[in-house]
PDB file of N, CA and C in Angstrom:
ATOM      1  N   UNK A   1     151.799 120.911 -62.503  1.00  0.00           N
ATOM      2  CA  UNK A   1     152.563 121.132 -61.297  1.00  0.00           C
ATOM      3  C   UNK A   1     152.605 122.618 -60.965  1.00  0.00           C
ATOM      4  N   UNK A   2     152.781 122.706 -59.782  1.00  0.00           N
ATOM      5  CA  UNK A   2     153.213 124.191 -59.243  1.00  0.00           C
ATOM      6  C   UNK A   2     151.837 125.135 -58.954  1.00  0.00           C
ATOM      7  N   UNK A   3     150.426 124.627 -59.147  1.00  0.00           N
ATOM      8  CA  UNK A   3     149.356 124.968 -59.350  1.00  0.00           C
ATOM      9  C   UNK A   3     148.265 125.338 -57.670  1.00  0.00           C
ATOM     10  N   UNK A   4     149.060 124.589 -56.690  1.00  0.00           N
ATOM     11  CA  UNK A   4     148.262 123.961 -55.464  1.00  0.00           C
ATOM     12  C   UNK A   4     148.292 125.345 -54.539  1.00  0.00           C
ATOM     13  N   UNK A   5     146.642 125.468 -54.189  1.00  0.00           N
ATOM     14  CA  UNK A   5     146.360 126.770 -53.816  1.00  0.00           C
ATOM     15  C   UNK A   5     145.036 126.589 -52.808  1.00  0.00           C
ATOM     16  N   UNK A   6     144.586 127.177 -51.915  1.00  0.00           N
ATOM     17  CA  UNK A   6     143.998 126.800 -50.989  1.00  0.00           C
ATOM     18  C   UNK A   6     142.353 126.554 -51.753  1.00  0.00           C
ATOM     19  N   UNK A   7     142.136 127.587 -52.603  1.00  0.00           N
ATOM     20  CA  UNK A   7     140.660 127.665 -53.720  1.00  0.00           C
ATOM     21  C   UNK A   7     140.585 126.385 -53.808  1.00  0.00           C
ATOM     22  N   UNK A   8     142.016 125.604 -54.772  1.00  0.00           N
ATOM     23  CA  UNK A   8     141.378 124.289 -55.044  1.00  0.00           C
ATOM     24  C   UNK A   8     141.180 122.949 -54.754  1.00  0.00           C
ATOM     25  N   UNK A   9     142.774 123.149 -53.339  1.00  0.00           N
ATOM     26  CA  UNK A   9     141.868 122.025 -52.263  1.00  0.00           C
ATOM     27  C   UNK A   9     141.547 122.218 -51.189  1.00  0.00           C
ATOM     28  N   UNK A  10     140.799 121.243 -50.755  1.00  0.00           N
ATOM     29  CA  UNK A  10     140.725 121.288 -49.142  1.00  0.00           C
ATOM     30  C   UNK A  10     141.172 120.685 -48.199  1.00  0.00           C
ATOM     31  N   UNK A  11     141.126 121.379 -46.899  1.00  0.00           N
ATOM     32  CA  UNK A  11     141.987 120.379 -46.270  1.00  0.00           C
ATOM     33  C   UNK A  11     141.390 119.673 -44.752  1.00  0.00           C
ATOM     34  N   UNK A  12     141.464 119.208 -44.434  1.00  0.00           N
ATOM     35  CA  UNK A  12     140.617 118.763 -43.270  1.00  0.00           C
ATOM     36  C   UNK A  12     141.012 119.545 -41.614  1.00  0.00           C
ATOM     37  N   UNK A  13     139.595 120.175 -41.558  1.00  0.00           N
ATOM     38  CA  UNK A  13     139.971 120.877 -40.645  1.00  0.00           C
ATOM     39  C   UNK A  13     140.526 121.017 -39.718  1.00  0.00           C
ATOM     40  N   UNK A  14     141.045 119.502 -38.919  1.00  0.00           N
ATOM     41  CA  UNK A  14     142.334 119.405 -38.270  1.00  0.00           C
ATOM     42  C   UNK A  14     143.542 120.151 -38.497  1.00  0.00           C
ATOM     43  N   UNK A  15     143.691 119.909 -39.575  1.00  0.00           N
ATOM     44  CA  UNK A  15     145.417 120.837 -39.993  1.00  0.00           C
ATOM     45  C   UNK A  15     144.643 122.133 -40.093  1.00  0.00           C
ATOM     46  N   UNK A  16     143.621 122.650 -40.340  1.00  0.00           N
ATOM     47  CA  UNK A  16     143.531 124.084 -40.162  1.00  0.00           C
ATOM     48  C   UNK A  16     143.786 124.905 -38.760  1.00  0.00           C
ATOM     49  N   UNK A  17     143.292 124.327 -38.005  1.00  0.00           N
ATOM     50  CA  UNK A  17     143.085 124.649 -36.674  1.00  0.00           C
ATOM     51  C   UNK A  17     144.705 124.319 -35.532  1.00  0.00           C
ATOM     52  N   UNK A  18     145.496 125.041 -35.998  1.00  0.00           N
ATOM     53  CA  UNK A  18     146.675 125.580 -35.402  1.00  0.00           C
ATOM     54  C   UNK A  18     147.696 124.576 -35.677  1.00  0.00           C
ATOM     55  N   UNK A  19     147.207 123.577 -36.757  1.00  0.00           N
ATOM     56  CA  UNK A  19     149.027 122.906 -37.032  1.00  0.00           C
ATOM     57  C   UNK A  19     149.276 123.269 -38.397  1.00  0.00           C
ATOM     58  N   UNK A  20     149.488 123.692 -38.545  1.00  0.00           N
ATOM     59  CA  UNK A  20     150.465 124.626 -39.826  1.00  0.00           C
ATOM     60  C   UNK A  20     151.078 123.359 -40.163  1.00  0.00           C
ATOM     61  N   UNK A  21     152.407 123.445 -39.412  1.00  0.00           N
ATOM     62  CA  UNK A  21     153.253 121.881 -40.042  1.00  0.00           C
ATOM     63  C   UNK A  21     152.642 121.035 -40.747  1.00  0.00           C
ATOM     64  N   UNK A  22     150.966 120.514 -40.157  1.00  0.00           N
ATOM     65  CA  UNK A  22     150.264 119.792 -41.365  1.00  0.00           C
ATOM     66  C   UNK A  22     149.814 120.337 -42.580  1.00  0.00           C
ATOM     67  N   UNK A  23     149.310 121.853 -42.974  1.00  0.00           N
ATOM     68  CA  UNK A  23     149.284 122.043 -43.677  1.00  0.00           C
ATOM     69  C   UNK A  23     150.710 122.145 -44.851  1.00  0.00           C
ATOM     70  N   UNK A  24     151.620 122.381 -44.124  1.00  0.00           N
ATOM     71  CA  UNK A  24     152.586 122.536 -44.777  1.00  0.00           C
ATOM     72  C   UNK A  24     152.590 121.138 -45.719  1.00  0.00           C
ATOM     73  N   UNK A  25     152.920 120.040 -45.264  1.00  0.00           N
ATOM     74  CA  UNK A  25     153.145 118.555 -45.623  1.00  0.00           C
ATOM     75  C   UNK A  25     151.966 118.201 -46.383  1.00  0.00           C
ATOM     76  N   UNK A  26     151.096 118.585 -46.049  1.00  0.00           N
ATOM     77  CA  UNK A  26     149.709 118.423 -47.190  1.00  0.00           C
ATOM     78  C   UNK A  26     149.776 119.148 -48.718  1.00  0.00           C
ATOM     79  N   UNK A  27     150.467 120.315 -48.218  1.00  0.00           N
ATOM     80  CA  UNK A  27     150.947 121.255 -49.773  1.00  0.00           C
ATOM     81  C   UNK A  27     152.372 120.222 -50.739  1.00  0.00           C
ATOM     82  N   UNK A  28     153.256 119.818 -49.829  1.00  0.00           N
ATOM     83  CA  UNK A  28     154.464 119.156 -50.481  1.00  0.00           C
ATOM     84  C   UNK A  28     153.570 117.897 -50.917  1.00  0.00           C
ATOM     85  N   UNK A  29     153.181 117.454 -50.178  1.00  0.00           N
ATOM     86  CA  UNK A  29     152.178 115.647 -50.515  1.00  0.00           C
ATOM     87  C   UNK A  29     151.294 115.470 -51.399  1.00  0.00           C
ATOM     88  N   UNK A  30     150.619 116.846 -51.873  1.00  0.00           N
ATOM     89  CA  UNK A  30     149.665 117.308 -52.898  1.00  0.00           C
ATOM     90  C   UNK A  30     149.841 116.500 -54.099  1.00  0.00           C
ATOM     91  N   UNK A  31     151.159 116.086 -54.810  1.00  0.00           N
ATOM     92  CA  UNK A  31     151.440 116.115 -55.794  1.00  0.00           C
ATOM     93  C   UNK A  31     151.077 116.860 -57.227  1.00  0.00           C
ATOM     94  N   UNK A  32     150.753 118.191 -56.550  1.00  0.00           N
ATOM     95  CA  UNK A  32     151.080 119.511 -56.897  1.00  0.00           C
ATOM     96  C   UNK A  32     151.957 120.229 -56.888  1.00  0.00           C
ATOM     97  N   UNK A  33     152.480 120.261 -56.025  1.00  0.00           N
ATOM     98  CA  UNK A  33     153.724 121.278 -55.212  1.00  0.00           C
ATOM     99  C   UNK A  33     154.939 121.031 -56.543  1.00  0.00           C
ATOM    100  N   UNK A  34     155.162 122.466 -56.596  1.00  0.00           N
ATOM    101  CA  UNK A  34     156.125 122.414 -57.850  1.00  0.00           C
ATOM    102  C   UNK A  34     157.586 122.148 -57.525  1.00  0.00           C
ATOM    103  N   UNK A  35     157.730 121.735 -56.071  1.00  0.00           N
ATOM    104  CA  UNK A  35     159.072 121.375 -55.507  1.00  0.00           C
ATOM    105  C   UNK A  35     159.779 122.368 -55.028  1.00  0.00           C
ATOM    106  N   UNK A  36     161.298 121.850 -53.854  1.00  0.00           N
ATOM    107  CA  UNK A  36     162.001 122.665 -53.125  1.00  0.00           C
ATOM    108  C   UNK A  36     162.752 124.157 -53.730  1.00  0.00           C
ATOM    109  N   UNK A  37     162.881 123.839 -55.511  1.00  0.00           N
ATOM    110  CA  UNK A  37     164.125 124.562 -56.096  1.00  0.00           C
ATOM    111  C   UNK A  37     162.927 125.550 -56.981  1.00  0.00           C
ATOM    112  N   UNK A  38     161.617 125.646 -56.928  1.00  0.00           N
ATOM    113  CA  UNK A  38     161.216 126.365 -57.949  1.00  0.00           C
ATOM    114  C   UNK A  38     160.820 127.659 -57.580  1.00  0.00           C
ATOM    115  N   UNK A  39     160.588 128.019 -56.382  1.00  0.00           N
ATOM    116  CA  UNK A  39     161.086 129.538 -55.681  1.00  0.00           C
ATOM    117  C   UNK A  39     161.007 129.723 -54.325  1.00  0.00           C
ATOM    118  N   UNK A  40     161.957 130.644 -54.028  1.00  0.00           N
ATOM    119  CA  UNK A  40     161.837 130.728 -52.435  1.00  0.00           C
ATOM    120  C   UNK A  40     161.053 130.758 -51.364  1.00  0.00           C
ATOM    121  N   UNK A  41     159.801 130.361 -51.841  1.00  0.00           N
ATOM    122  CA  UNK A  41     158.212 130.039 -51.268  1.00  0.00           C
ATOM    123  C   UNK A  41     158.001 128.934 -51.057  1.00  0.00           C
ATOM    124  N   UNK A  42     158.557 128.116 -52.237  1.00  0.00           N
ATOM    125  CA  UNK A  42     158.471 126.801 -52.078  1.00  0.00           C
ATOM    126  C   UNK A  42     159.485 126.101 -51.243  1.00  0.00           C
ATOM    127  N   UNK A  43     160.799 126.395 -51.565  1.00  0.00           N
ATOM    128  CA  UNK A  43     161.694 126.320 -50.212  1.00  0.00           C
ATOM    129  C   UNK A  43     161.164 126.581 -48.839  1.00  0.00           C
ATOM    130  N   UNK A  44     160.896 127.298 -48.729  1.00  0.00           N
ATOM    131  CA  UNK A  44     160.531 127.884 -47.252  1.00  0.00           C
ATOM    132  C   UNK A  44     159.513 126.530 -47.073  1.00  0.00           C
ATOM    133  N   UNK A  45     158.133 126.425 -48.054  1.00  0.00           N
ATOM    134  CA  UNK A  45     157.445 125.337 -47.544  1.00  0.00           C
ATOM    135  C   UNK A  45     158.145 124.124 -47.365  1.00  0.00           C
ATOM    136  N   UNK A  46     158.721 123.763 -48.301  1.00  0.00           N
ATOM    137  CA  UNK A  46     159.605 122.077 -48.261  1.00  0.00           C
ATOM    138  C   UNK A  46     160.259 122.100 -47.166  1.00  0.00           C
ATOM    139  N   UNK A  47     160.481 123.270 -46.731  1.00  0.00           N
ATOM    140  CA  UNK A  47     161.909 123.146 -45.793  1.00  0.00           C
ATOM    141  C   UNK A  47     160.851 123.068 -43.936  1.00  0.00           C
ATOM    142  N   UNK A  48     159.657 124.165 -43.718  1.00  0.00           N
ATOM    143  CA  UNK A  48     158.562 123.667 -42.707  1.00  0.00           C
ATOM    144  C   UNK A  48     158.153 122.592 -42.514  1.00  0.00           C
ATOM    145  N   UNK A  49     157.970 121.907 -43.831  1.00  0.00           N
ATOM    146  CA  UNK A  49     157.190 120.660 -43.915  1.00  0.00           C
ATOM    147  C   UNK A  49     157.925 119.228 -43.620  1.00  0.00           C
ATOM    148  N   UNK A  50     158.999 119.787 -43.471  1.00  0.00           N
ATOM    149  CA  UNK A  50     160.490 118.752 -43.098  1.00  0.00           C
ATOM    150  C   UNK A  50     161.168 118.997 -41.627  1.00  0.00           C
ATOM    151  N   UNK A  51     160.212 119.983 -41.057  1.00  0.00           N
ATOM    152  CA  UNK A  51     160.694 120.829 -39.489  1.00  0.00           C
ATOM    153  C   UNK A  51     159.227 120.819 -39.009  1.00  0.00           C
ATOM    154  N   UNK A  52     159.212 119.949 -37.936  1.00  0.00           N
ATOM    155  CA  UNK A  52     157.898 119.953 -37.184  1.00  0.00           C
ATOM    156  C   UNK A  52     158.187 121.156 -36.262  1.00  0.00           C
ATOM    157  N   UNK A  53     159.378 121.015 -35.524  1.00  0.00           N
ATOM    158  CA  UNK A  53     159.095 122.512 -34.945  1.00  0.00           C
ATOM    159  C   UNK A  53     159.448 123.709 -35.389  1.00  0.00           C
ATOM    160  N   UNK A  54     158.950 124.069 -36.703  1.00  0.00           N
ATOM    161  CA  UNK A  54     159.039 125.236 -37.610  1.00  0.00           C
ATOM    162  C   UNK A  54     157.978 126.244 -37.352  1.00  0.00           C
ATOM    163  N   UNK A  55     158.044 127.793 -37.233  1.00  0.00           N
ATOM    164  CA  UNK A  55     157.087 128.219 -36.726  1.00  0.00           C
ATOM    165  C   UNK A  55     155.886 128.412 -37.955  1.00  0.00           C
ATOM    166  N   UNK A  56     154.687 128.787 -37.715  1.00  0.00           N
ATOM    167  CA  UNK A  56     153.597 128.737 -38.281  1.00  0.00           C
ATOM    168  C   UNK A  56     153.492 129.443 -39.313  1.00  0.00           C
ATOM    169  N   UNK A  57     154.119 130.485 -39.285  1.00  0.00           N
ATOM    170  CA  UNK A  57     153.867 132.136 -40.211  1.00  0.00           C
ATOM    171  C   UNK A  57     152.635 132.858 -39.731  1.00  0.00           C
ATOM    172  N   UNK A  58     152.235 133.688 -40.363  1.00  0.00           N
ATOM    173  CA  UNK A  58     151.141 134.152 -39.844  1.00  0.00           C
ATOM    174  C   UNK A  58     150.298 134.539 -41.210  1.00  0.00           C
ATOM    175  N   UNK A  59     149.184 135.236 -41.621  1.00  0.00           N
ATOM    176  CA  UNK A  59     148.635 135.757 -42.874  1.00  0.00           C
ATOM    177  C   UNK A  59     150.056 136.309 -43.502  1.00  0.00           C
ATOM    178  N   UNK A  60     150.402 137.416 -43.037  1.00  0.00           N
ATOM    179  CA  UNK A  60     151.481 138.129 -44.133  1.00  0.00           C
ATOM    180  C   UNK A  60     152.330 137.150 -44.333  1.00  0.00           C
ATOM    181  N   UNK A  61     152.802 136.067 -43.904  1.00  0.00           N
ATOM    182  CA  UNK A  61     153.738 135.205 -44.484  1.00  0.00           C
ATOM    183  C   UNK A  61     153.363 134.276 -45.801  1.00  0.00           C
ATOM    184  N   UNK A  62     151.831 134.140 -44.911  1.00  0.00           N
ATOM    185  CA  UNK A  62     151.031 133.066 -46.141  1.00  0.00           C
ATOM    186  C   UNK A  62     150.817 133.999 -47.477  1.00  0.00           C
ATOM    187  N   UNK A  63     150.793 134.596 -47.140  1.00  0.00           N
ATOM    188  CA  UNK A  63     150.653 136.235 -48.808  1.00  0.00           C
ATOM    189  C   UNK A  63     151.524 136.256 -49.575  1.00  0.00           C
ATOM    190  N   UNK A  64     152.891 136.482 -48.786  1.00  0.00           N
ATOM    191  CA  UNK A  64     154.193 136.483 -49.159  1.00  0.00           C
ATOM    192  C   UNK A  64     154.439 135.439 -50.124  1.00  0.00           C
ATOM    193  N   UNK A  65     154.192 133.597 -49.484  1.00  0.00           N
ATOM    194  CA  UNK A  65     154.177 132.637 -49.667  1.00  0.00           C
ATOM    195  C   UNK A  65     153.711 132.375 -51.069  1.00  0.00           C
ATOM    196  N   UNK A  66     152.665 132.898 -51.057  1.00  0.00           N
ATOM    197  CA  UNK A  66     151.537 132.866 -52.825  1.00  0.00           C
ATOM    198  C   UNK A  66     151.753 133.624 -53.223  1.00  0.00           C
ATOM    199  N   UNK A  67     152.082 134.717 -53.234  1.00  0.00           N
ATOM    200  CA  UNK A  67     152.452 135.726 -54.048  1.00  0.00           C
ATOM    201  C   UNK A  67     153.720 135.627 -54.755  1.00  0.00           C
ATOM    202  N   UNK A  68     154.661 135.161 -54.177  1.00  0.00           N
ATOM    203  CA  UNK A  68     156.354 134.681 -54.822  1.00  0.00           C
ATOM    204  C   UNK A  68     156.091 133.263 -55.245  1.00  0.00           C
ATOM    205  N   UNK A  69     155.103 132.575 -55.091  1.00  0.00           N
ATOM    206  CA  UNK A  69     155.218 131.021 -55.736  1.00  0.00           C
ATOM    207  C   UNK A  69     154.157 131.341 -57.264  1.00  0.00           C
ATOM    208  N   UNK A  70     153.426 132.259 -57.297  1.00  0.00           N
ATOM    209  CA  UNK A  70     153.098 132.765 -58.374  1.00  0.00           C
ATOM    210  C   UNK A  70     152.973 133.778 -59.394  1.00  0.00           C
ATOM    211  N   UNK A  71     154.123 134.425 -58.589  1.00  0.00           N
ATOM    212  CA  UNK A  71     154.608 135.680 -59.407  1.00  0.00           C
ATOM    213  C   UNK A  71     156.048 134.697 -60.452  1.00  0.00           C
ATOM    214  N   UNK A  72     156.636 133.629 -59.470  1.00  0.00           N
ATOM    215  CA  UNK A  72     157.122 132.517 -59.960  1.00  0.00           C
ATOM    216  C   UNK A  72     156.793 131.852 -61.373  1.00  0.00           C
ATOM    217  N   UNK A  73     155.816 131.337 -60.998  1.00  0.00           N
ATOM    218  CA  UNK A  73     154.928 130.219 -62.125  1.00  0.00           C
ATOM    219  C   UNK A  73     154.329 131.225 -63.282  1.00  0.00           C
ATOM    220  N   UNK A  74     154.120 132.690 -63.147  1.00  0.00           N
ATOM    221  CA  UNK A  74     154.301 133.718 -64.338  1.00  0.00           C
ATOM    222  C   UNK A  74     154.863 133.397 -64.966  1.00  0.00           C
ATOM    223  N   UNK A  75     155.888 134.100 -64.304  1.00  0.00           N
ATOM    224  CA  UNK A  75     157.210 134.196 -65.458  1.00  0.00           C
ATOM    225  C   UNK A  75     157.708 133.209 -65.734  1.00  0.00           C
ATOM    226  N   UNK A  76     157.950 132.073 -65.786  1.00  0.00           N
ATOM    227  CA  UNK A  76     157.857 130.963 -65.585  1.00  0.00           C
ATOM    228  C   UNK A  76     157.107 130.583 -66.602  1.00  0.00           C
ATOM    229  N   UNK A  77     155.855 130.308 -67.244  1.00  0.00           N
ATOM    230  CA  UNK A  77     154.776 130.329 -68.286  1.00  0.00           C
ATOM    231  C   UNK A  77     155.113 131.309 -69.018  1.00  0.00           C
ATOM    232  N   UNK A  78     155.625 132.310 -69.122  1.00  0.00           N
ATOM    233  CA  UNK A  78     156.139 133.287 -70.256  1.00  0.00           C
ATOM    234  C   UNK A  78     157.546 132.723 -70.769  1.00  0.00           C
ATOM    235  N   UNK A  79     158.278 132.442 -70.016  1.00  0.00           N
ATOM    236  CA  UNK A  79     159.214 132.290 -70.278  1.00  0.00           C
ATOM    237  C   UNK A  79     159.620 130.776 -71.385  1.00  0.00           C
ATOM    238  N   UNK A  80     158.328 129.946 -70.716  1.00  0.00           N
ATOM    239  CA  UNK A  80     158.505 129.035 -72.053  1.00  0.00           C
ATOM    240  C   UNK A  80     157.676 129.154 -73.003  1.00  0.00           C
ATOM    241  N   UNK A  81     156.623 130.167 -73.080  1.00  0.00           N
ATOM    242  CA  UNK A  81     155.973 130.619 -74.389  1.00  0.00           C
ATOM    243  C   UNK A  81     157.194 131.033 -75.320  1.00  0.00           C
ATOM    244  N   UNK A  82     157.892 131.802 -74.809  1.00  0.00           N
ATOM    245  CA  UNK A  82     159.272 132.362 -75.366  1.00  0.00           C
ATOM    246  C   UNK A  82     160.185 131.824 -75.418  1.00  0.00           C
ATOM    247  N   UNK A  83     160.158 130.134 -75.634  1.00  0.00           N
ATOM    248  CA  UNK A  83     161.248 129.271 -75.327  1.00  0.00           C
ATOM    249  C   UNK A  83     162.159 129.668 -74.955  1.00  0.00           C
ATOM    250  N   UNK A  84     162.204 130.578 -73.120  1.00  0.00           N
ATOM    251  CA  UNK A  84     163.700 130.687 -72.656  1.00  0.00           C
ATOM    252  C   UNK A  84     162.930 129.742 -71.512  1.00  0.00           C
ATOM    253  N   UNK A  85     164.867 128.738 -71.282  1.00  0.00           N
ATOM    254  CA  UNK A  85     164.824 128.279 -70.517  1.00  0.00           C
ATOM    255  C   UNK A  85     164.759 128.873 -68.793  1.00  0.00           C
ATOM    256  N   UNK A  86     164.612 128.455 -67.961  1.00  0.00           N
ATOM    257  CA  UNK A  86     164.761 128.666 -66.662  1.00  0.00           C
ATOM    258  C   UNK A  86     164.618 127.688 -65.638  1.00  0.00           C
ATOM    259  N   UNK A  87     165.817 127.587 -65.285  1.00  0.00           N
ATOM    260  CA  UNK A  87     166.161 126.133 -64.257  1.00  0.00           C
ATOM    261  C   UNK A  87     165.702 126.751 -62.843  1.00  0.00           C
ATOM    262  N   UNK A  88     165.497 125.264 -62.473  1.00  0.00           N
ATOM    263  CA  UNK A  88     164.986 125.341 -60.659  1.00  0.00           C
ATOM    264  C   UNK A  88     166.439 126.136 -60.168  1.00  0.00           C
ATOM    265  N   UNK A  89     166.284 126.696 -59.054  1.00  0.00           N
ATOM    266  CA  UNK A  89     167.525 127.088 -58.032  1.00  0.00           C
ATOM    267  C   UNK A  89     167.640 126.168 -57.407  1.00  0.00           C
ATOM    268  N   UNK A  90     168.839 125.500 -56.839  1.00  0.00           N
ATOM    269  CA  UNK A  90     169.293 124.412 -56.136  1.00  0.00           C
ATOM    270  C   UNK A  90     168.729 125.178 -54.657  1.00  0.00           C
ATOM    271  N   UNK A  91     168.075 124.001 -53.985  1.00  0.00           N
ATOM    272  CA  UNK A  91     167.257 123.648 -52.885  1.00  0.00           C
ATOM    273  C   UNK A  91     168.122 124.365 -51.250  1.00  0.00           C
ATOM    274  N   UNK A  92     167.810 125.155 -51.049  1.00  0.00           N
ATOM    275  CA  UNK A  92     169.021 125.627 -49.610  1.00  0.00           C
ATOM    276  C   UNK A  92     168.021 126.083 -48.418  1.00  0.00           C
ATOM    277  N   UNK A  93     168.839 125.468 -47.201  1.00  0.00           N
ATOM    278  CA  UNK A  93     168.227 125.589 -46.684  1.00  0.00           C
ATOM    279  C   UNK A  93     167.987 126.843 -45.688  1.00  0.00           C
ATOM    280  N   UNK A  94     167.099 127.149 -45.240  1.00  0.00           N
ATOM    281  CA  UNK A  94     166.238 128.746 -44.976  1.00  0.00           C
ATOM    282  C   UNK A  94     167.351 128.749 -43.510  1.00  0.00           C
ATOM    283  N   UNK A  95     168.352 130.220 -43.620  1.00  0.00           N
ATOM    284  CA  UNK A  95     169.165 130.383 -42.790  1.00  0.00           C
ATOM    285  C   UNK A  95     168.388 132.165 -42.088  1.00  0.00           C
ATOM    286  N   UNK A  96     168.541 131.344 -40.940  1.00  0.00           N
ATOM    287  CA  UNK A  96     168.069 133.008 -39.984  1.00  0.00           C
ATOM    288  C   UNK A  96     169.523 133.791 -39.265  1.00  0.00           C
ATOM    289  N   UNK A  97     169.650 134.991 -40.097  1.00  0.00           N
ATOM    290  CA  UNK A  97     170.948 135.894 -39.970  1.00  0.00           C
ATOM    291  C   UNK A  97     170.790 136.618 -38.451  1.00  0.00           C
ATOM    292  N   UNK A  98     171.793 136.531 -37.562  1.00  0.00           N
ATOM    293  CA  UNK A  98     171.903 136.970 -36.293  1.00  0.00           C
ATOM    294  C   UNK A  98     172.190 138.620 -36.675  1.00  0.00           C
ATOM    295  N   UNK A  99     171.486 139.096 -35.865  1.00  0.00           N
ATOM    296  CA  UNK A  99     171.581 140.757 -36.315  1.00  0.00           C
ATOM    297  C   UNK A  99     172.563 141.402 -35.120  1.00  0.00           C
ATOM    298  N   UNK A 100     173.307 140.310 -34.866  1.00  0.00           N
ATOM    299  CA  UNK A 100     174.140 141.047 -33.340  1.00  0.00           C
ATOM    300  C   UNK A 100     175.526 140.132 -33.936  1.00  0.00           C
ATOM    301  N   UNK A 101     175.683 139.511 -34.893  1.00  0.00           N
ATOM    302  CA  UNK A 101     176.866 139.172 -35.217  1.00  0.00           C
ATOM    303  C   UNK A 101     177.222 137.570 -35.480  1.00  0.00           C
TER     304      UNK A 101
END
Protein backbone atom coordinates (compact mmCIF):
# COMPACT_ATOMS: atom_id res chain seq x y z
CA UNK A 1 0.00 0.00 0.00
CA UNK A 2 0.81 3.64 -0.28
CA UNK A 3 3.11 2.80 -3.36
CA UNK A 4 0.77 4.23 -6.49
CA UNK A 5 2.74 6.57 -8.69
CA UNK A 6 2.27 7.61 -12.20
CA UNK A 7 5.83 5.32 -13.40
CA UNK A 8 3.80 2.39 -12.41
CA UNK A 9 0.46 2.78 -13.74
CA UNK A 10 -1.26 3.89 -16.47
CA UNK A 11 -4.01 5.53 -17.07
CA UNK A 12 -6.19 5.88 -20.01
CA UNK A 13 -5.80 8.80 -21.77
CA UNK A 14 -9.18 10.11 -21.24
CA UNK A 15 -8.57 11.04 -17.60
CA UNK A 16 -5.32 12.52 -18.76
CA UNK A 17 -6.60 15.00 -20.98
CA UNK A 18 -8.19 17.67 -18.59
CA UNK A 19 -10.26 15.59 -16.01
CA UNK A 20 -8.15 15.47 -13.12
CA UNK A 21 -11.23 14.39 -10.95
CA UNK A 22 -10.71 11.09 -12.92
CA UNK A 23 -7.41 10.82 -12.25
CA UNK A 24 -7.91 11.57 -8.85
CA UNK A 25 -10.56 8.48 -8.32
CA UNK A 26 -8.31 6.22 -10.34
CA UNK A 27 -5.42 6.93 -7.62
CA UNK A 28 -8.09 6.22 -4.51
CA UNK A 29 -9.59 3.01 -6.74
CA UNK A 30 -6.01 1.77 -7.37
CA UNK A 31 -6.08 -0.30 -4.43
CA UNK A 32 -2.89 1.20 -3.79
CA UNK A 33 -3.68 4.40 -2.34
CA UNK A 34 -2.50 4.30 1.21
CA UNK A 35 -5.80 6.09 2.28
CA UNK A 36 -7.44 9.50 3.55
CA UNK A 37 -5.40 9.62 7.12
CA UNK A 38 -1.83 8.68 5.89
CA UNK A 39 -0.72 12.28 4.86
CA UNK A 40 -1.94 15.43 3.83
CA UNK A 41 -1.48 14.48 0.10
CA UNK A 42 -3.48 11.82 0.44
CA UNK A 43 -6.25 13.78 2.06
CA UNK A 44 -6.21 16.36 -0.37
CA UNK A 45 -6.53 13.37 -3.03
CA UNK A 46 -9.44 11.40 -1.16
CA UNK A 47 -11.01 14.50 -0.48
CA UNK A 48 -10.83 15.71 -4.90
CA UNK A 49 -11.74 12.40 -5.68
CA UNK A 50 -15.00 12.73 -3.56
CA UNK A 51 -15.54 16.54 -5.16
CA UNK A 52 -16.19 16.47 -8.83
CA UNK A 53 -16.08 20.07 -8.80
CA UNK A 54 -12.66 20.22 -7.13
CA UNK A 55 -10.14 22.17 -8.94
CA UNK A 56 -7.40 20.35 -10.95
CA UNK A 57 -4.03 21.54 -9.34
CA UNK A 58 -1.58 22.24 -11.61
CA UNK A 59 2.30 20.55 -11.89
CA UNK A 60 3.44 22.34 -8.60
CA UNK A 61 0.54 20.87 -6.81
CA UNK A 62 1.08 17.41 -8.37
CA UNK A 63 4.96 17.75 -6.92
CA UNK A 64 3.78 18.90 -3.76
CA UNK A 65 1.29 15.92 -3.87
CA UNK A 66 4.32 13.16 -4.33
CA UNK A 67 6.64 14.65 -2.62
CA UNK A 68 4.59 14.76 0.95
CA UNK A 69 2.95 11.27 0.15
CA UNK A 70 6.56 10.06 -0.01
CA UNK A 71 8.55 11.91 2.10
CA UNK A 72 5.47 10.24 4.18
CA UNK A 73 5.95 6.52 3.31
CA UNK A 74 9.93 7.30 4.34
CA UNK A 75 9.60 7.89 7.42
CA UNK A 76 7.06 5.81 7.71
CA UNK A 77 9.41 2.59 6.56
CA UNK A 78 12.01 3.83 9.06
CA UNK A 79 9.95 4.17 11.53
CA UNK A 80 8.88 0.55 11.59
CA UNK A 81 12.39 -0.72 10.91
CA UNK A 82 12.72 0.98 14.36
CA UNK A 83 9.62 -0.45 15.68
CA UNK A 84 8.12 3.06 16.40
CA UNK A 85 4.74 3.16 15.94
CA UNK A 86 2.97 5.88 13.82
CA UNK A 87 -0.76 6.16 13.42
CA UNK A 88 -2.76 7.52 10.41
CA UNK A 89 -4.03 11.27 11.26
CA UNK A 90 -7.75 11.25 11.43
CA UNK A 91 -9.16 12.11 7.89
CA UNK A 92 -10.28 16.18 7.77
CA UNK A 93 -11.54 17.76 5.50
CA UNK A 94 -9.32 20.35 3.23
CA UNK A 95 -10.60 23.87 4.63
CA UNK A 96 -9.75 27.11 2.45
CA UNK A 97 -8.94 30.08 5.12
CA UNK A 98 -10.57 33.50 4.01
CA UNK A 99 -7.69 35.98 4.13
CA UNK A 100 -10.21 38.96 4.66
CA UNK A 101 -11.74 37.39 7.77
Amino acid sequence: MGQFSAETYSLPGSLLSGNQHGVYKAIVNSGDFAGKGFSSADTFIANAAENPTAGPGNSTTWRQLNTTHHITQVVSDIAKVRGILIKNAPASEEIQLSMFG
